[in-house]
N, C-alpha and C. Protein backbone atom coordinates (compact mmCIF):
# COMPACT_ATOMS: atom_id res chain seq x y z
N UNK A 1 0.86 -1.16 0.00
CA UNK A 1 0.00 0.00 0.00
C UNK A 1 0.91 1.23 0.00
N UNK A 2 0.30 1.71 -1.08
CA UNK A 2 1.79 3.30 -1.05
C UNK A 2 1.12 4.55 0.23
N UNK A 3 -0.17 4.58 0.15
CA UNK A 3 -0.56 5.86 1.27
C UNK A 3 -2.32 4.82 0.92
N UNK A 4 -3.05 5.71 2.59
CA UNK A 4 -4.21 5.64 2.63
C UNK A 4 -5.03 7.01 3.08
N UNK A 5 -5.89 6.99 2.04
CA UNK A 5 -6.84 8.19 2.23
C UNK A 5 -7.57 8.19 2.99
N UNK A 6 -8.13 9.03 4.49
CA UNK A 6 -9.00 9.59 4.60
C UNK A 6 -9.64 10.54 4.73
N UNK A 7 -10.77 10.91 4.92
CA UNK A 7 -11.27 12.25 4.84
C UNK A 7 -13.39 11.97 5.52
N UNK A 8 -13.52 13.13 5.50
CA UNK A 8 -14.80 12.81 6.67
C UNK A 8 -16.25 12.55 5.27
N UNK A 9 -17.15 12.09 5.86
CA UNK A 9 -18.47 11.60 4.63
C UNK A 9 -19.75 12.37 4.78
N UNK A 10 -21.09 12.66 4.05
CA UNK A 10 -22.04 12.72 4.24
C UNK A 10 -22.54 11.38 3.89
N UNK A 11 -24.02 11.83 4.39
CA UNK A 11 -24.91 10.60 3.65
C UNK A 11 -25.93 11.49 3.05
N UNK A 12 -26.16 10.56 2.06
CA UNK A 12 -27.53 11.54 1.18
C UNK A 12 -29.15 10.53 1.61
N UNK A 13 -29.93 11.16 0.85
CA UNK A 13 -31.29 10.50 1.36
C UNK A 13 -31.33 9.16 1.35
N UNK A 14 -30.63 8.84 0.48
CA UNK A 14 -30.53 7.15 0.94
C UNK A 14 -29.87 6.54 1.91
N UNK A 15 -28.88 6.68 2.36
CA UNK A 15 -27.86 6.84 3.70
C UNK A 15 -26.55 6.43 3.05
N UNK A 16 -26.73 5.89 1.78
CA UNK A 16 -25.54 6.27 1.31
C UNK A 16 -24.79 7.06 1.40
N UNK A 17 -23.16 6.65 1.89
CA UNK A 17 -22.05 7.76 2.36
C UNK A 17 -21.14 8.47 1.35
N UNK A 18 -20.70 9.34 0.96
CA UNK A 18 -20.50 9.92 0.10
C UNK A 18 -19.31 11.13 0.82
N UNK A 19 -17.71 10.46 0.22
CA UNK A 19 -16.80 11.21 0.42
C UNK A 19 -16.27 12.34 0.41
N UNK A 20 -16.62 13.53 1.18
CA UNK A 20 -16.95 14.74 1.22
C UNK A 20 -15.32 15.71 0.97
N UNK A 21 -14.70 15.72 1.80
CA UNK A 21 -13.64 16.23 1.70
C UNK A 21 -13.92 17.40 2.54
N UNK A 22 -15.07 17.78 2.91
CA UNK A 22 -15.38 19.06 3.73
C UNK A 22 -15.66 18.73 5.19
N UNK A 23 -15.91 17.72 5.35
CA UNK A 23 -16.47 17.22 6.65
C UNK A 23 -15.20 16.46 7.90
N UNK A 24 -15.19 16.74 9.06
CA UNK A 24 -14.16 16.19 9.86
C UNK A 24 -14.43 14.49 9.56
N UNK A 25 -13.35 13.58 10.38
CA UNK A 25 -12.95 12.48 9.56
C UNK A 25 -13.86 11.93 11.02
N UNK A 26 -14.96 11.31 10.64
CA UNK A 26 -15.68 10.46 11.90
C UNK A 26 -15.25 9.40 12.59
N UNK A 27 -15.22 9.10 14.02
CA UNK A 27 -14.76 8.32 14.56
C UNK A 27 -14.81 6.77 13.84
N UNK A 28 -16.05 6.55 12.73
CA UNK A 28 -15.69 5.40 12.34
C UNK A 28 -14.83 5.28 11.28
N UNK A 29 -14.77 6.18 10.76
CA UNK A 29 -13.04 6.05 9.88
C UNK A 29 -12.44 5.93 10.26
N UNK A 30 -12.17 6.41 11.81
CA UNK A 30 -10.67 6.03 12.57
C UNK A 30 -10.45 4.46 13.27
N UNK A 31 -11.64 3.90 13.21
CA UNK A 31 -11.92 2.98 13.26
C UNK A 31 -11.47 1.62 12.62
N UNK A 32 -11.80 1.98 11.66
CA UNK A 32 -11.65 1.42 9.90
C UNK A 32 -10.23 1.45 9.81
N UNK A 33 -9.71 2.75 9.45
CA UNK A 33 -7.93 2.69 9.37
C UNK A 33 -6.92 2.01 10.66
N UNK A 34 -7.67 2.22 12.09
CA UNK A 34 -6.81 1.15 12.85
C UNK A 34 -6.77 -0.35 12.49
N UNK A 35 -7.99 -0.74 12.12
CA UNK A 35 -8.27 -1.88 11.71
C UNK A 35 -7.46 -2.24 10.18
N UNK A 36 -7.43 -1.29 9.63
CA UNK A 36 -6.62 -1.49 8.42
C UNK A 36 -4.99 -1.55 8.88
N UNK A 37 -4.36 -0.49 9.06
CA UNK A 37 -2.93 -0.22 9.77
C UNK A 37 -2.59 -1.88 10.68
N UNK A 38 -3.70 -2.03 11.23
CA UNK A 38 -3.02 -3.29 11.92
C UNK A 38 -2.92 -4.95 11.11
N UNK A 39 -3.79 -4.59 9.77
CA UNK A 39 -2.94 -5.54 9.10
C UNK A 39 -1.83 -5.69 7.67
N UNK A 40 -0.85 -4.28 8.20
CA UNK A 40 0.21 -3.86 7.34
C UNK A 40 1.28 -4.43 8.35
N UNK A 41 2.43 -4.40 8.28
CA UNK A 41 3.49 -5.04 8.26
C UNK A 41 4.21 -3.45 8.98
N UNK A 42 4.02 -2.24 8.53
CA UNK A 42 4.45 -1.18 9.24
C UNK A 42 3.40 0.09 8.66
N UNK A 43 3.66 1.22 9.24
CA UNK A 43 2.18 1.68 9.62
C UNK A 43 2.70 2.92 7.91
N UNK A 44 1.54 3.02 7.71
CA UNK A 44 1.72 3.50 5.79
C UNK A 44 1.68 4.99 5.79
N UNK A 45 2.01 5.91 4.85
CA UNK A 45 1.36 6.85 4.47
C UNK A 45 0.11 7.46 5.27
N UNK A 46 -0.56 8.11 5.65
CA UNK A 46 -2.14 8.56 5.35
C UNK A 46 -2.10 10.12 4.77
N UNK A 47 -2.93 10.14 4.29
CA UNK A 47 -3.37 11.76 4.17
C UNK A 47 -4.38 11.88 4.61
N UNK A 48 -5.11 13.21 4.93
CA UNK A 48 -6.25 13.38 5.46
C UNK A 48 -6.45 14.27 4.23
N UNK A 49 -8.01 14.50 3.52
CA UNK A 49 -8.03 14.99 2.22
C UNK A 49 -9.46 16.44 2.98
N UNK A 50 -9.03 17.42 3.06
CA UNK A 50 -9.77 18.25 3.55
C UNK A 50 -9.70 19.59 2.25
N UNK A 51 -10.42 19.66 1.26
CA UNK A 51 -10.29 20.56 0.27
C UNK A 51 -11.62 21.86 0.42
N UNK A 52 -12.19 21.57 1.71
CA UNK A 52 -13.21 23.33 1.56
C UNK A 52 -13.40 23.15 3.44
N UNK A 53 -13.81 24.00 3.30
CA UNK A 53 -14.63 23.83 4.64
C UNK A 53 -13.85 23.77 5.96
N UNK A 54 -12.71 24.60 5.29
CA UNK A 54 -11.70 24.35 6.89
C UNK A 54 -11.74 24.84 8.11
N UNK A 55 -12.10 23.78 9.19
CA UNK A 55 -12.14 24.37 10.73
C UNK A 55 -10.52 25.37 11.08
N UNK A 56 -10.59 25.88 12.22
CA UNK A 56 -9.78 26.88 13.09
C UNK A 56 -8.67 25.73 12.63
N UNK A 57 -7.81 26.31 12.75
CA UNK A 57 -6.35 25.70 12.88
C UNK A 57 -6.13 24.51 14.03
N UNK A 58 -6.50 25.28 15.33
CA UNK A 58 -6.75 24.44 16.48
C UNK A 58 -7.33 23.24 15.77
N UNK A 59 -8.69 23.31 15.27
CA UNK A 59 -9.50 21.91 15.07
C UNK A 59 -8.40 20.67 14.37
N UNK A 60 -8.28 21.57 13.00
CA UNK A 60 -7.53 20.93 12.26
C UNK A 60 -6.31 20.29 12.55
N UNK A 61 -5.41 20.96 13.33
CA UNK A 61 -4.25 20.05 14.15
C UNK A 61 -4.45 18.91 15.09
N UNK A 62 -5.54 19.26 15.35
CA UNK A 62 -6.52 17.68 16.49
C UNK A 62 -6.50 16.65 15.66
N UNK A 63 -7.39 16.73 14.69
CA UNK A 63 -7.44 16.16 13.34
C UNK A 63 -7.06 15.17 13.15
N UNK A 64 -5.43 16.42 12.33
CA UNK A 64 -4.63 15.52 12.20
C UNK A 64 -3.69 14.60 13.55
N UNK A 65 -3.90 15.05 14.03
CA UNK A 65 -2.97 14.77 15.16
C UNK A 65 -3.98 13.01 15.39
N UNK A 66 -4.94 13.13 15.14
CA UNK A 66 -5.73 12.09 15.75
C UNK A 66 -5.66 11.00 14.54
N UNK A 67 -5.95 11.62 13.77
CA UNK A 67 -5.32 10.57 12.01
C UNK A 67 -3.89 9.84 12.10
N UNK A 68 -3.17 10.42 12.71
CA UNK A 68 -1.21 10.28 12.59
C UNK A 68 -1.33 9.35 13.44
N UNK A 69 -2.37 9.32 14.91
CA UNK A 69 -2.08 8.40 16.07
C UNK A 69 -2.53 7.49 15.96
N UNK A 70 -3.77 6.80 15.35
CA UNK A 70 -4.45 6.39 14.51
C UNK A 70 -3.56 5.31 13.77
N UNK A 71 -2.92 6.12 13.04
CA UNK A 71 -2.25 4.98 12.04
C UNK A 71 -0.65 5.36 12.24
N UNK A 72 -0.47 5.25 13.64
CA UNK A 72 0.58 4.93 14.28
C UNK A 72 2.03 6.03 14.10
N UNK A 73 1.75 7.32 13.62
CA UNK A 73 2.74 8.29 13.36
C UNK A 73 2.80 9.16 14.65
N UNK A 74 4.01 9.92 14.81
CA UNK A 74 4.01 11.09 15.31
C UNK A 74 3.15 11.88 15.01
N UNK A 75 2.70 12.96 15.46
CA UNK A 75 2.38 14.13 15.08
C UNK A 75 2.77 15.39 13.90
N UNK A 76 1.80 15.25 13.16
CA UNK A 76 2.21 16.05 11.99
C UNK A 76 2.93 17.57 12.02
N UNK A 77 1.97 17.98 13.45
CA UNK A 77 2.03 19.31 13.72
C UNK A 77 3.33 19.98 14.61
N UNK A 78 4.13 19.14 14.81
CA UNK A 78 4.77 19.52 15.83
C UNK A 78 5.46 20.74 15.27
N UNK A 79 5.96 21.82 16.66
CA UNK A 79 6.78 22.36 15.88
C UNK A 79 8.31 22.68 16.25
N UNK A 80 9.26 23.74 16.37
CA UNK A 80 10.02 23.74 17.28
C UNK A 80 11.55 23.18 16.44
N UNK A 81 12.33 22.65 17.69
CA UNK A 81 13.69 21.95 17.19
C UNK A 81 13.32 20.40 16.31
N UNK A 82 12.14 19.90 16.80
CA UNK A 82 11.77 18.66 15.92
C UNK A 82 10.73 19.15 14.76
N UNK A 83 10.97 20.00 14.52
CA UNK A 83 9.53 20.16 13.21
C UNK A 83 10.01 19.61 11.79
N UNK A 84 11.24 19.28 11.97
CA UNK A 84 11.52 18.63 10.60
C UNK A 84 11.05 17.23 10.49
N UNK A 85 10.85 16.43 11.54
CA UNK A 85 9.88 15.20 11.81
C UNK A 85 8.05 15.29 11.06
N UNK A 86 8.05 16.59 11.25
CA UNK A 86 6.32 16.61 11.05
C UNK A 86 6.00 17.81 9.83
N UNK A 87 5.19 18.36 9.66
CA UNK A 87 4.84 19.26 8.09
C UNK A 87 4.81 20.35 9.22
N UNK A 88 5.20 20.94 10.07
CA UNK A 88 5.08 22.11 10.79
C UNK A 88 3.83 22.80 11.26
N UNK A 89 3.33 24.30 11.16
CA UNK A 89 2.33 24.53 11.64
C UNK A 89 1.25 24.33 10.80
N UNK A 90 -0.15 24.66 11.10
CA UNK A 90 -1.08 24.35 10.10
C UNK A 90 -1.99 25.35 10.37
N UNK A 91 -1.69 26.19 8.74
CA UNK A 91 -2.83 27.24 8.37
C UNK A 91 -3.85 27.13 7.63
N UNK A 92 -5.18 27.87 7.76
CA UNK A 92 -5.96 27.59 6.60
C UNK A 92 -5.38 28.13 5.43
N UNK A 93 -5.93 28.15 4.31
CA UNK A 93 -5.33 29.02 2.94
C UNK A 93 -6.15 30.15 3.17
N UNK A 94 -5.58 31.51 2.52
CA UNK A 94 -5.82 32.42 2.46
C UNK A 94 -7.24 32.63 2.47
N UNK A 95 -7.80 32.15 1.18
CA UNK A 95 -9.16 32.41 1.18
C UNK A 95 -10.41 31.88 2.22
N UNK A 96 -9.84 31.23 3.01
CA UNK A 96 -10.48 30.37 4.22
C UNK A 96 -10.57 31.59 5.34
N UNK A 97 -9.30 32.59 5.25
CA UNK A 97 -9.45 33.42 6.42
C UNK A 97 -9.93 34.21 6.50
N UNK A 98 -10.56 34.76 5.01
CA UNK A 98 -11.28 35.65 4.76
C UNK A 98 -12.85 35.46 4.59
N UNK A 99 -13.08 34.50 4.33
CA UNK A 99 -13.74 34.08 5.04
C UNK A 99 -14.88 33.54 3.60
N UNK A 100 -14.20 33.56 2.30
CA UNK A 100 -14.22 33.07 0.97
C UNK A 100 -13.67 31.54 0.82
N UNK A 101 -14.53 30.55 0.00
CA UNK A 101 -14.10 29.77 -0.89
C UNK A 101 -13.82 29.92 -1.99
């Protein structure tokens, strides 16, 4: 497995779930990927795929922080003398702060 995606779902009127990319990643995805991660050989890639709809920075470092632990990483966010371990701080994009998509 080169990386594993997740990212949070709706359901539409049918309850069909439908991969949002806007929505936080629900406890049963984290679910799902422990259950996955534990039958790899060492713990893979993930991304978390969040393309609109971005919470506070705060949220988003939980997030991820909870995705990384999840499937067995450090912390993405760290920052400091070890931030070369992790992707550093985490901002929304510009147009997020303004409060535009």
């Amino acid at each position: 497995m080169a990386y594993c995606h997740v990212a949070g779902h709706a359901a539409d009127a049918t309850g069909l779930l439908h991969d949002t990319h806007t929505d936080p990643v629900p406890d049963a995805v984290l679910a799902l990927l422990t259950h996955t991660v534990a039958l790899l050989p060492v713990p893979t890639p993930v991304m978390l795929e969040r393309d609109g709809r971005y919470p506070p920075a705060a949220e988003l470092r939980a997030e991820l922080d909870a995705v990384a632990a999840t499937a067995g990483h450090a912390s993405p966010c760290r920052t400091g003398v070890d931030s070369r371990h992790g992707a550093g701080p985490v901002t929304a994009p510009a147009a997020d702060r303004t409060g535009t998509t």
